[in-house]
C-alpha atoms as a PDB file:
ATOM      1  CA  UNK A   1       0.000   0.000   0.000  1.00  0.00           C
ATOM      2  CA  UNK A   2       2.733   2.467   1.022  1.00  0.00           C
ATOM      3  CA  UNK A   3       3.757   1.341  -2.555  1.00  0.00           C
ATOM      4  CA  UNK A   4       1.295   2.393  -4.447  1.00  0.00           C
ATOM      5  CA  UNK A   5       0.997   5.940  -3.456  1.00  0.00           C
ATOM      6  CA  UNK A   6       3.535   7.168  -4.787  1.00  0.00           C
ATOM      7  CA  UNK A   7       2.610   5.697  -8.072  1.00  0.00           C
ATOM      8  CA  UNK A   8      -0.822   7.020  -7.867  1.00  0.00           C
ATOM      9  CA  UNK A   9       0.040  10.147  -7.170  1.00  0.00           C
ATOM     10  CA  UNK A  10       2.632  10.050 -10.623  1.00  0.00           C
ATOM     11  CA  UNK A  11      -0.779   8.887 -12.624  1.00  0.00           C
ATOM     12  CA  UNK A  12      -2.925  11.553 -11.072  1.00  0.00           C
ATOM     13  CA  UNK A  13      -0.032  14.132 -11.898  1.00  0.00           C
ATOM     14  CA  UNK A  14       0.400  12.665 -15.243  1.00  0.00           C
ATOM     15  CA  UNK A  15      -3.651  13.187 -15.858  1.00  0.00           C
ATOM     16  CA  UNK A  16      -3.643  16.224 -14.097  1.00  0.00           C
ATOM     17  CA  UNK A  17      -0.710  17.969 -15.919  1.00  0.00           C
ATOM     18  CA  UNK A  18       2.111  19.842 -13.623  1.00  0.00           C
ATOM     19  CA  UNK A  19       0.601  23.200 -14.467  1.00  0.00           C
ATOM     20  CA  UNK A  20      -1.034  25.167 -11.795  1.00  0.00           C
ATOM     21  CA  UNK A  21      -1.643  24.803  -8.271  1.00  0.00           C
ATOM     22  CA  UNK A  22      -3.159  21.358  -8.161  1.00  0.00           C
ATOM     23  CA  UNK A  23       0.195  20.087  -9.926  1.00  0.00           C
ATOM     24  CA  UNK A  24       2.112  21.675  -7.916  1.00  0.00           C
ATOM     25  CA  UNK A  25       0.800  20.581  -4.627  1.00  0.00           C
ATOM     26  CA  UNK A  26       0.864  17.148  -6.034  1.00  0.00           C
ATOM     27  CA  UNK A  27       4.269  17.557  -6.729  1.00  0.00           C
ATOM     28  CA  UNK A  28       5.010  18.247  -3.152  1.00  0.00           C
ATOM     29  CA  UNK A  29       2.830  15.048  -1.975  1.00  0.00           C
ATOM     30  CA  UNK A  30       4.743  12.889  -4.075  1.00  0.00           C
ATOM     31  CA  UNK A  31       8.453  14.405  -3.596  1.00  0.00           C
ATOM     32  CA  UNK A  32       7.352  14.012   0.220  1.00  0.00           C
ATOM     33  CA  UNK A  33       6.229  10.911  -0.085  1.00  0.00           C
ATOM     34  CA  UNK A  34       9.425   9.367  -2.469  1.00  0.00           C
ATOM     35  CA  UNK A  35      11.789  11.351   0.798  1.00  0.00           C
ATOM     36  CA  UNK A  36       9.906   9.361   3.443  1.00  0.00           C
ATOM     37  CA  UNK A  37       9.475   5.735   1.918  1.00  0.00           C
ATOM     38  CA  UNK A  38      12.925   4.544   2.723  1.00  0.00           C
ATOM     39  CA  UNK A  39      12.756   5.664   6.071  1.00  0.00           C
ATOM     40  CA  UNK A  40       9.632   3.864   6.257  1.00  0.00           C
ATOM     41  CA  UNK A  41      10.790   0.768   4.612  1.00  0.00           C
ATOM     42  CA  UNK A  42      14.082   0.685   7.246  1.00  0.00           C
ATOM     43  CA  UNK A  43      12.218   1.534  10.427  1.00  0.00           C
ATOM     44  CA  UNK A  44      11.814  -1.863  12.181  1.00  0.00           C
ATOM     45  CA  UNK A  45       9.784  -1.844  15.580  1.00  0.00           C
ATOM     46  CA  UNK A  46      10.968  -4.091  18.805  1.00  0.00           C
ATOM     47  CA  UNK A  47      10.806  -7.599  18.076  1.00  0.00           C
ATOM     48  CA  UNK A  48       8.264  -9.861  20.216  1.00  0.00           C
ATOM     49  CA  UNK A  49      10.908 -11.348  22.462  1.00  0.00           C
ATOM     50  CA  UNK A  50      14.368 -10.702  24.474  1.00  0.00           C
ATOM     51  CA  UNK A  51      17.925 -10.733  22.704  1.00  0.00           C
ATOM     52  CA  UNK A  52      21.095 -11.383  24.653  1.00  0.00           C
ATOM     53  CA  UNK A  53      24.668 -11.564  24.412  1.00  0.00           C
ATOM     54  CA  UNK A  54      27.443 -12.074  26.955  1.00  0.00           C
ATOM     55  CA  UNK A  55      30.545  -9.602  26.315  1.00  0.00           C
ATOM     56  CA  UNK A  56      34.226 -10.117  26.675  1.00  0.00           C
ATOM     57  CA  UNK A  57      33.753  -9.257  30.256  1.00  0.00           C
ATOM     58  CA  UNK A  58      31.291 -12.085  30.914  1.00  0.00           C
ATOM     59  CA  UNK A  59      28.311  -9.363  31.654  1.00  0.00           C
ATOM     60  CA  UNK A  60      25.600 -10.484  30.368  1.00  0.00           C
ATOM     61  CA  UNK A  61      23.269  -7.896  28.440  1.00  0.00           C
ATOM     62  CA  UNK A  62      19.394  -8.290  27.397  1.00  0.00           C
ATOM     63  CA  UNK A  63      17.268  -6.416  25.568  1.00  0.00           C
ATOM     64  CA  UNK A  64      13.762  -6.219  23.433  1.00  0.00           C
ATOM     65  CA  UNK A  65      14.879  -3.969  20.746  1.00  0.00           C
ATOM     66  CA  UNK A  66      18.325  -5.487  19.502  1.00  0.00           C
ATOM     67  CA  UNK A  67      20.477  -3.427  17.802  1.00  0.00           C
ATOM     68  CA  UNK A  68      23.889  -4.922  17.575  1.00  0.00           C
ATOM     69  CA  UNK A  69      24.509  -8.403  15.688  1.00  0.00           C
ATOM     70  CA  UNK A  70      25.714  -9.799  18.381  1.00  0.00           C
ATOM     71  CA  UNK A  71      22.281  -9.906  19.787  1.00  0.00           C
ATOM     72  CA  UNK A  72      21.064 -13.298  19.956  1.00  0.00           C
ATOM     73  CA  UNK A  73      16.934 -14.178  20.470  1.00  0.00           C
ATOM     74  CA  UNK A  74      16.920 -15.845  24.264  1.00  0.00           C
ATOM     75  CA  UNK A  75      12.994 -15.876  24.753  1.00  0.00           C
ATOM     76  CA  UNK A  76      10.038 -15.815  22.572  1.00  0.00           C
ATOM     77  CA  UNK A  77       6.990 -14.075  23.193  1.00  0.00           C
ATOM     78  CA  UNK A  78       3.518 -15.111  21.781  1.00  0.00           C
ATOM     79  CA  UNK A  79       2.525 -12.646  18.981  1.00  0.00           C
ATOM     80  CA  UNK A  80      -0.740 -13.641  19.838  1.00  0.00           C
ATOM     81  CA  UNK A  81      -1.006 -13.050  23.677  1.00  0.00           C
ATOM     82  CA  UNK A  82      -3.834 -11.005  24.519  1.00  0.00           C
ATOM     83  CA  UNK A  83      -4.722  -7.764  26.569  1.00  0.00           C
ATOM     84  CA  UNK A  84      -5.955  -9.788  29.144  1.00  0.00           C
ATOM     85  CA  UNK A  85      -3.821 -11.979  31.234  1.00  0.00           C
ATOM     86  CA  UNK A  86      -2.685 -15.588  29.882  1.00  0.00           C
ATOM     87  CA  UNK A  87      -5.962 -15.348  27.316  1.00  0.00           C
ATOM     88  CA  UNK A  88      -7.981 -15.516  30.252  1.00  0.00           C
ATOM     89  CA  UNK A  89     -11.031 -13.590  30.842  1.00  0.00           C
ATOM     90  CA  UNK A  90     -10.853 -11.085  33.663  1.00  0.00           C
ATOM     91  CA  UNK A  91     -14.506 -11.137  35.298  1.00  0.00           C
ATOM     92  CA  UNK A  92     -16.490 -14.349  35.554  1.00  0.00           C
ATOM     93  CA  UNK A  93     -18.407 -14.857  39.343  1.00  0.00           C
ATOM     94  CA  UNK A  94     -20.890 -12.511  40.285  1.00  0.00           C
ATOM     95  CA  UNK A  95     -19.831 -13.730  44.164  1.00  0.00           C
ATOM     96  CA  UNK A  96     -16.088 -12.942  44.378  1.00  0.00           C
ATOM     97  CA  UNK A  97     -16.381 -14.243  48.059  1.00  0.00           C
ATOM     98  CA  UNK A  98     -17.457 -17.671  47.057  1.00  0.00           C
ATOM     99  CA  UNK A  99     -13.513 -18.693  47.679  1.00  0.00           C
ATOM    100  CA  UNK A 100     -13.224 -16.943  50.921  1.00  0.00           C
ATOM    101  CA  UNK A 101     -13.163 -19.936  52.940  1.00  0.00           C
ATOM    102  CA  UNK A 102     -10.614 -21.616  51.277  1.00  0.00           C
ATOM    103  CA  UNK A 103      -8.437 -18.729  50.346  1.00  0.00           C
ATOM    104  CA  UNK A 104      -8.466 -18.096  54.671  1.00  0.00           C
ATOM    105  CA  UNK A 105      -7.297 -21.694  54.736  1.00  0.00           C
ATOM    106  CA  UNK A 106      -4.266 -21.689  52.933  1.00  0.00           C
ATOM    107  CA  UNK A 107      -3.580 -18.311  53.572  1.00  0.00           C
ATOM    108  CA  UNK A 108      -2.616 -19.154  57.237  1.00  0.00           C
ATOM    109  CA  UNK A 109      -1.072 -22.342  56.076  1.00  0.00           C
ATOM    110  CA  UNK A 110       1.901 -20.932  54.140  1.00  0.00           C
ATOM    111  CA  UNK A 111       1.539 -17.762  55.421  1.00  0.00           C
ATOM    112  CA  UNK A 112       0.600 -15.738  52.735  1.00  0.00           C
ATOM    113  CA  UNK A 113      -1.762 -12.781  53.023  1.00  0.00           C
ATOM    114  CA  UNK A 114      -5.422 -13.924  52.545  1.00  0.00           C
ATOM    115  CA  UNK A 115      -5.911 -10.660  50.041  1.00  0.00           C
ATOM    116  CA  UNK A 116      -2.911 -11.396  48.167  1.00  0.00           C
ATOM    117  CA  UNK A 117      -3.717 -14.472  46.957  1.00  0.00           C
ATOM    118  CA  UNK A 118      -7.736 -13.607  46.024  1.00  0.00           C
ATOM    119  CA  UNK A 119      -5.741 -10.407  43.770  1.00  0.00           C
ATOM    120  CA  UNK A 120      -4.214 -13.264  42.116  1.00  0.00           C
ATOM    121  CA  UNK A 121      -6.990 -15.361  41.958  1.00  0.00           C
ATOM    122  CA  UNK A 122      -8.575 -11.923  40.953  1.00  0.00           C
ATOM    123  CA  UNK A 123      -6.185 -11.650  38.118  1.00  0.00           C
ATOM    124  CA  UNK A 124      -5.896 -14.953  36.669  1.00  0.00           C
ATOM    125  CA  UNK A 125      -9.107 -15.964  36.292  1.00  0.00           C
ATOM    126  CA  UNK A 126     -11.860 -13.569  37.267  1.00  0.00           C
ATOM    127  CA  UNK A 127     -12.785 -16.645  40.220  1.00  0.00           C
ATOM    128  CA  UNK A 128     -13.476 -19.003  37.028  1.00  0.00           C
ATOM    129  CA  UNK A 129     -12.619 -22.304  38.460  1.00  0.00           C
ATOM    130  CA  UNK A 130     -12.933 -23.926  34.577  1.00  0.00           C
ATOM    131  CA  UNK A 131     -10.569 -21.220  33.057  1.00  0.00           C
ATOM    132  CA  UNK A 132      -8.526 -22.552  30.938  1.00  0.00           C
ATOM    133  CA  UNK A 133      -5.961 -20.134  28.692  1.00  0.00           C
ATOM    134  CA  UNK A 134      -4.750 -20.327  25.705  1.00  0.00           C
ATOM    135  CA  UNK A 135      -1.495 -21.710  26.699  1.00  0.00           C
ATOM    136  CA  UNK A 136      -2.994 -24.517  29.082  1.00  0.00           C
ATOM    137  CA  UNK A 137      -3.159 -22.730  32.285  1.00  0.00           C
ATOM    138  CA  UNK A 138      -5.716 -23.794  34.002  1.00  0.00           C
ATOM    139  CA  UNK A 139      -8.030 -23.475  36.633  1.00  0.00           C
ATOM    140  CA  UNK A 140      -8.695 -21.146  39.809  1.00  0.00           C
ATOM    141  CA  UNK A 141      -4.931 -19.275  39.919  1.00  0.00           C
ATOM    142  CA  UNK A 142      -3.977 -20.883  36.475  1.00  0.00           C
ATOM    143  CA  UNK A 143      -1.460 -23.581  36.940  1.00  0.00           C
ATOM    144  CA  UNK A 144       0.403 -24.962  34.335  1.00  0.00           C
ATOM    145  CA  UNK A 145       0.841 -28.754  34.059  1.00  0.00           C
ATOM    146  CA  UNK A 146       4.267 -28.492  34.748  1.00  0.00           C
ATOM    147  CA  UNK A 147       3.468 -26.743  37.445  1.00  0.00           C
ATOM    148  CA  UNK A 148       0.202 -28.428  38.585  1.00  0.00           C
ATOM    149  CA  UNK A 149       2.683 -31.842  38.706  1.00  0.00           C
ATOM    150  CA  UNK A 150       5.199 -29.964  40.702  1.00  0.00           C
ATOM    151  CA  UNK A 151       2.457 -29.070  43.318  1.00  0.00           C
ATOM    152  CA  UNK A 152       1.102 -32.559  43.311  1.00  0.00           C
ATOM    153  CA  UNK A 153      -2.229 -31.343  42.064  1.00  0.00           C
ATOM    154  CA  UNK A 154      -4.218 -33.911  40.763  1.00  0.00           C
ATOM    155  CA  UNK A 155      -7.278 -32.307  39.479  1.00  0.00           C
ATOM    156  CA  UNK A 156      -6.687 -28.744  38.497  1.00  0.00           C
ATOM    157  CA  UNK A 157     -10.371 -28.188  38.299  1.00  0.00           C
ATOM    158  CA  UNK A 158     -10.836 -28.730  41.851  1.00  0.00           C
ATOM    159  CA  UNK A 159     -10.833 -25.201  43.534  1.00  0.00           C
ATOM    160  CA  UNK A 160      -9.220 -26.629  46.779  1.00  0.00           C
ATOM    161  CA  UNK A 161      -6.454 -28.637  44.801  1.00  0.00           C
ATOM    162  CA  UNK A 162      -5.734 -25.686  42.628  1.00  0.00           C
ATOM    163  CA  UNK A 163      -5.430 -22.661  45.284  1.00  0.00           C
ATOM    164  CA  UNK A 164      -3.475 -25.055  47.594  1.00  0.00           C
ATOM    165  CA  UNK A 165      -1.082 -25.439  45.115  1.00  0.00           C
ATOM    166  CA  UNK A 166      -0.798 -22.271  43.459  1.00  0.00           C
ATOM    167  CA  UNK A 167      -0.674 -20.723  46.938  1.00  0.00           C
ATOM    168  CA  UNK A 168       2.363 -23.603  47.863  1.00  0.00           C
ATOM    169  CA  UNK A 169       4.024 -22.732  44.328  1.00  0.00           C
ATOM    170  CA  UNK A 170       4.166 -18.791  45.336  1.00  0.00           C
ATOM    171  CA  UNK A 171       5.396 -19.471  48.466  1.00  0.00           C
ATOM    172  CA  UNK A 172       8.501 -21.034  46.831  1.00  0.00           C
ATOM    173  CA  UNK A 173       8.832 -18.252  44.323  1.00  0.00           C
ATOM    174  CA  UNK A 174       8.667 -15.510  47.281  1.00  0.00           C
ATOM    175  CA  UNK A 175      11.550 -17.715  48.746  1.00  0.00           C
ATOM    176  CA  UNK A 176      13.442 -17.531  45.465  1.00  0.00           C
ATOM    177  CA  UNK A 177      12.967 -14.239  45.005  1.00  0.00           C
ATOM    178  CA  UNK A 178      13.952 -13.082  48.603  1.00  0.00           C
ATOM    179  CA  UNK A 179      10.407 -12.070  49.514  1.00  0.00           C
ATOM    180  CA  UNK A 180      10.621  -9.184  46.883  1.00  0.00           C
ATOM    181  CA  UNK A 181       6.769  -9.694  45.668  1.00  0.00           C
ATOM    182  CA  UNK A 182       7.005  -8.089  42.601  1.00  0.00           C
ATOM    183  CA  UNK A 183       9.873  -9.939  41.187  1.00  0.00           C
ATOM    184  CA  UNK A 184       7.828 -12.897  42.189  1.00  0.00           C
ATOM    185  CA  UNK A 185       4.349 -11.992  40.853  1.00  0.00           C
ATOM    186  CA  UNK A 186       6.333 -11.785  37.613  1.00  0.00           C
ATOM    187  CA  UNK A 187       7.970 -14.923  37.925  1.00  0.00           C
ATOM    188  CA  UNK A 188       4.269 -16.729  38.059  1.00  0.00           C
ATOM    189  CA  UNK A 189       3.129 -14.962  35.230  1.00  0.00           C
ATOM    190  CA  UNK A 190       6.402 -15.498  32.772  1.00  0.00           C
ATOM    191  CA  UNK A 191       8.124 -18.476  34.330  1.00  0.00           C
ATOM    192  CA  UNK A 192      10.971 -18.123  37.554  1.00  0.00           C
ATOM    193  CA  UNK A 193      13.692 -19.035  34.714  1.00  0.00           C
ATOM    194  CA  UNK A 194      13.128 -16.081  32.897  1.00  0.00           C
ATOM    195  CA  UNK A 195      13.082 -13.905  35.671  1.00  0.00           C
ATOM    196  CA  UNK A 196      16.200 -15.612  37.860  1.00  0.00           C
ATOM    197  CA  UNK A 197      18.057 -14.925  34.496  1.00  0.00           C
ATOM    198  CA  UNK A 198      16.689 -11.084  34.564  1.00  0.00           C
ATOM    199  CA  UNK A 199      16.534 -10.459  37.927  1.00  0.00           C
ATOM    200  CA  UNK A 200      13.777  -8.065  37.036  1.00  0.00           C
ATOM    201  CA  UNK A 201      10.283  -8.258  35.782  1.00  0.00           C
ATOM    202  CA  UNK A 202      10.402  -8.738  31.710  1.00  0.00           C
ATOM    203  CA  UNK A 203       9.838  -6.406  29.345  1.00  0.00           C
ATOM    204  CA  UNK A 204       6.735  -7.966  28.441  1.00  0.00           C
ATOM    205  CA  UNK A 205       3.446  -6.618  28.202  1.00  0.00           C
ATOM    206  CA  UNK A 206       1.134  -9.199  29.585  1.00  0.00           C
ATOM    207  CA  UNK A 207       3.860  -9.751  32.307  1.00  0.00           C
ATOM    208  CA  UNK A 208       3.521  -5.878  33.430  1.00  0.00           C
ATOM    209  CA  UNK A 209       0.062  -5.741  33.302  1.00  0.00           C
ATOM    210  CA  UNK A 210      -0.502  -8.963  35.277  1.00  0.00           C
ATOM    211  CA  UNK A 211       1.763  -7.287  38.186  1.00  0.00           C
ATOM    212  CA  UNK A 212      -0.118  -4.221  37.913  1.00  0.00           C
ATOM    213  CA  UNK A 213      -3.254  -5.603  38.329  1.00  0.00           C
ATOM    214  CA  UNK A 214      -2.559  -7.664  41.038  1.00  0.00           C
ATOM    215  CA  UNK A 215      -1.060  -5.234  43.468  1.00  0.00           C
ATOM    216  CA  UNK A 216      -3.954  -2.804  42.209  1.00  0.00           C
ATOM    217  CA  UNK A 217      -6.727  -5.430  43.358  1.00  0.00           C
ATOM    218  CA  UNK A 218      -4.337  -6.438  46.137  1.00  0.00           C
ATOM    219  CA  UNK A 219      -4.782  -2.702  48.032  1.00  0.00           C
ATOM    220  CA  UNK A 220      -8.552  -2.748  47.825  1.00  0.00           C
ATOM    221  CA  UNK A 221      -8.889  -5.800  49.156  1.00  0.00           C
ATOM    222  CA  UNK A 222      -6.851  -4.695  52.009  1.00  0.00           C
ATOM    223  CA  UNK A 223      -8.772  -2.169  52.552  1.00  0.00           C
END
């Protein structure tokens, strides 16, 4: 398309003839047009993923918009992940305090604040306990299998099973991450590799949002 209007403005010149003030300002549109459509062709936006390379020194350097050669792609990210978190809708019971009971329960068993873990709940699945993302998350706080096996969760669609071991998989990630709860909110949204390697949250939109969210719906259920 970007193309083509530079030819079409030539025709409509052509038909037009370059006398008089219509030529003329065609003239300009075109000439403006032939200036600006390399500079369109060679701009390239970020790429959907993050680029590293280790230098002579050994320091590792990342980034999402690589612009040295040496650049090398480390981690993918979907090109189709959607606004909301892990392709999951955001709203789903009327009764958000359905859970209550059981989020109390676990909340005192690993020691976890109760309205922590109902932001997350919050966040991952709008209290759906049949969500199921795009990626194969499933379930009340979205476990993967991976993760679901790691937990010893056998039926992911069971709301008990499935906060009890989310809630036991981000007490291990707040012990990775030396309590710091942002680096591990991230770390259940992305993956703890990801963010070990980083040591911060990645540059990753559904990853930010996700973190935002929760600590949003985290303070008003504080309060």
């Amino acid at each position: 398309m970007v193309i083509l209007l530079p030819i079409l403005s030539l025709v409509l010149l052509i038909l037009l003839g370059p006398s008089g003030r219509r030529g003329q300002t065609l003239m300009k549109y075109l000439i403006g047009l032939i200036l600006f459509l390399p500079l369109l062709l060679l701009a390239r936006p970020c790429s959907a993923g993050i680029y590293r390379y280790v230098d002579e020194r050994g320091v590792v350097h990342f980034t999402n918009c690589p612009k040295d050669h040496r650049f090398k792609l480390y981690l993918r990210e979907s090109k189709d992940d959607p606004d909301e978190t892990r392709g999951v809708s955001v709203y789903y019971a009327k009764d958000s305090n359905f859970y209550d009971s059981l989020i109390f329960e676990y909340s005192r068993k690993y020691r976890i604040d109760f309205a922590l873990i109902k932001a997350m709940i919050r966040a991952e699945s709008g209290f759906n306990p049949r969500a199921v993302s795009r990626k194969g998350a499933k379930g009340l706080m979205q476990l993967m299998p991976e993760t679901a096996n790691r937990m010893n969760v056998l039926n992911v669609f069971n709301p008990k099973e499935n906060i009890e071991g989310g809630v036991r998989y981000f007490k291990y990630l707040l012990s990775l991450f030396n309590n710091d709860l942002r680096l591990s909110l991230a770390a259940y949204n992305a993956g703890e590799s990801i963010v070990s390697e980083l040591r911060s949250i990645p540059p990753y939109r559904e990853t930010i949002d996700y973190v935002r969210k929760v600590l949003h719906y985290y303070q008003s259920y504080r309060h």
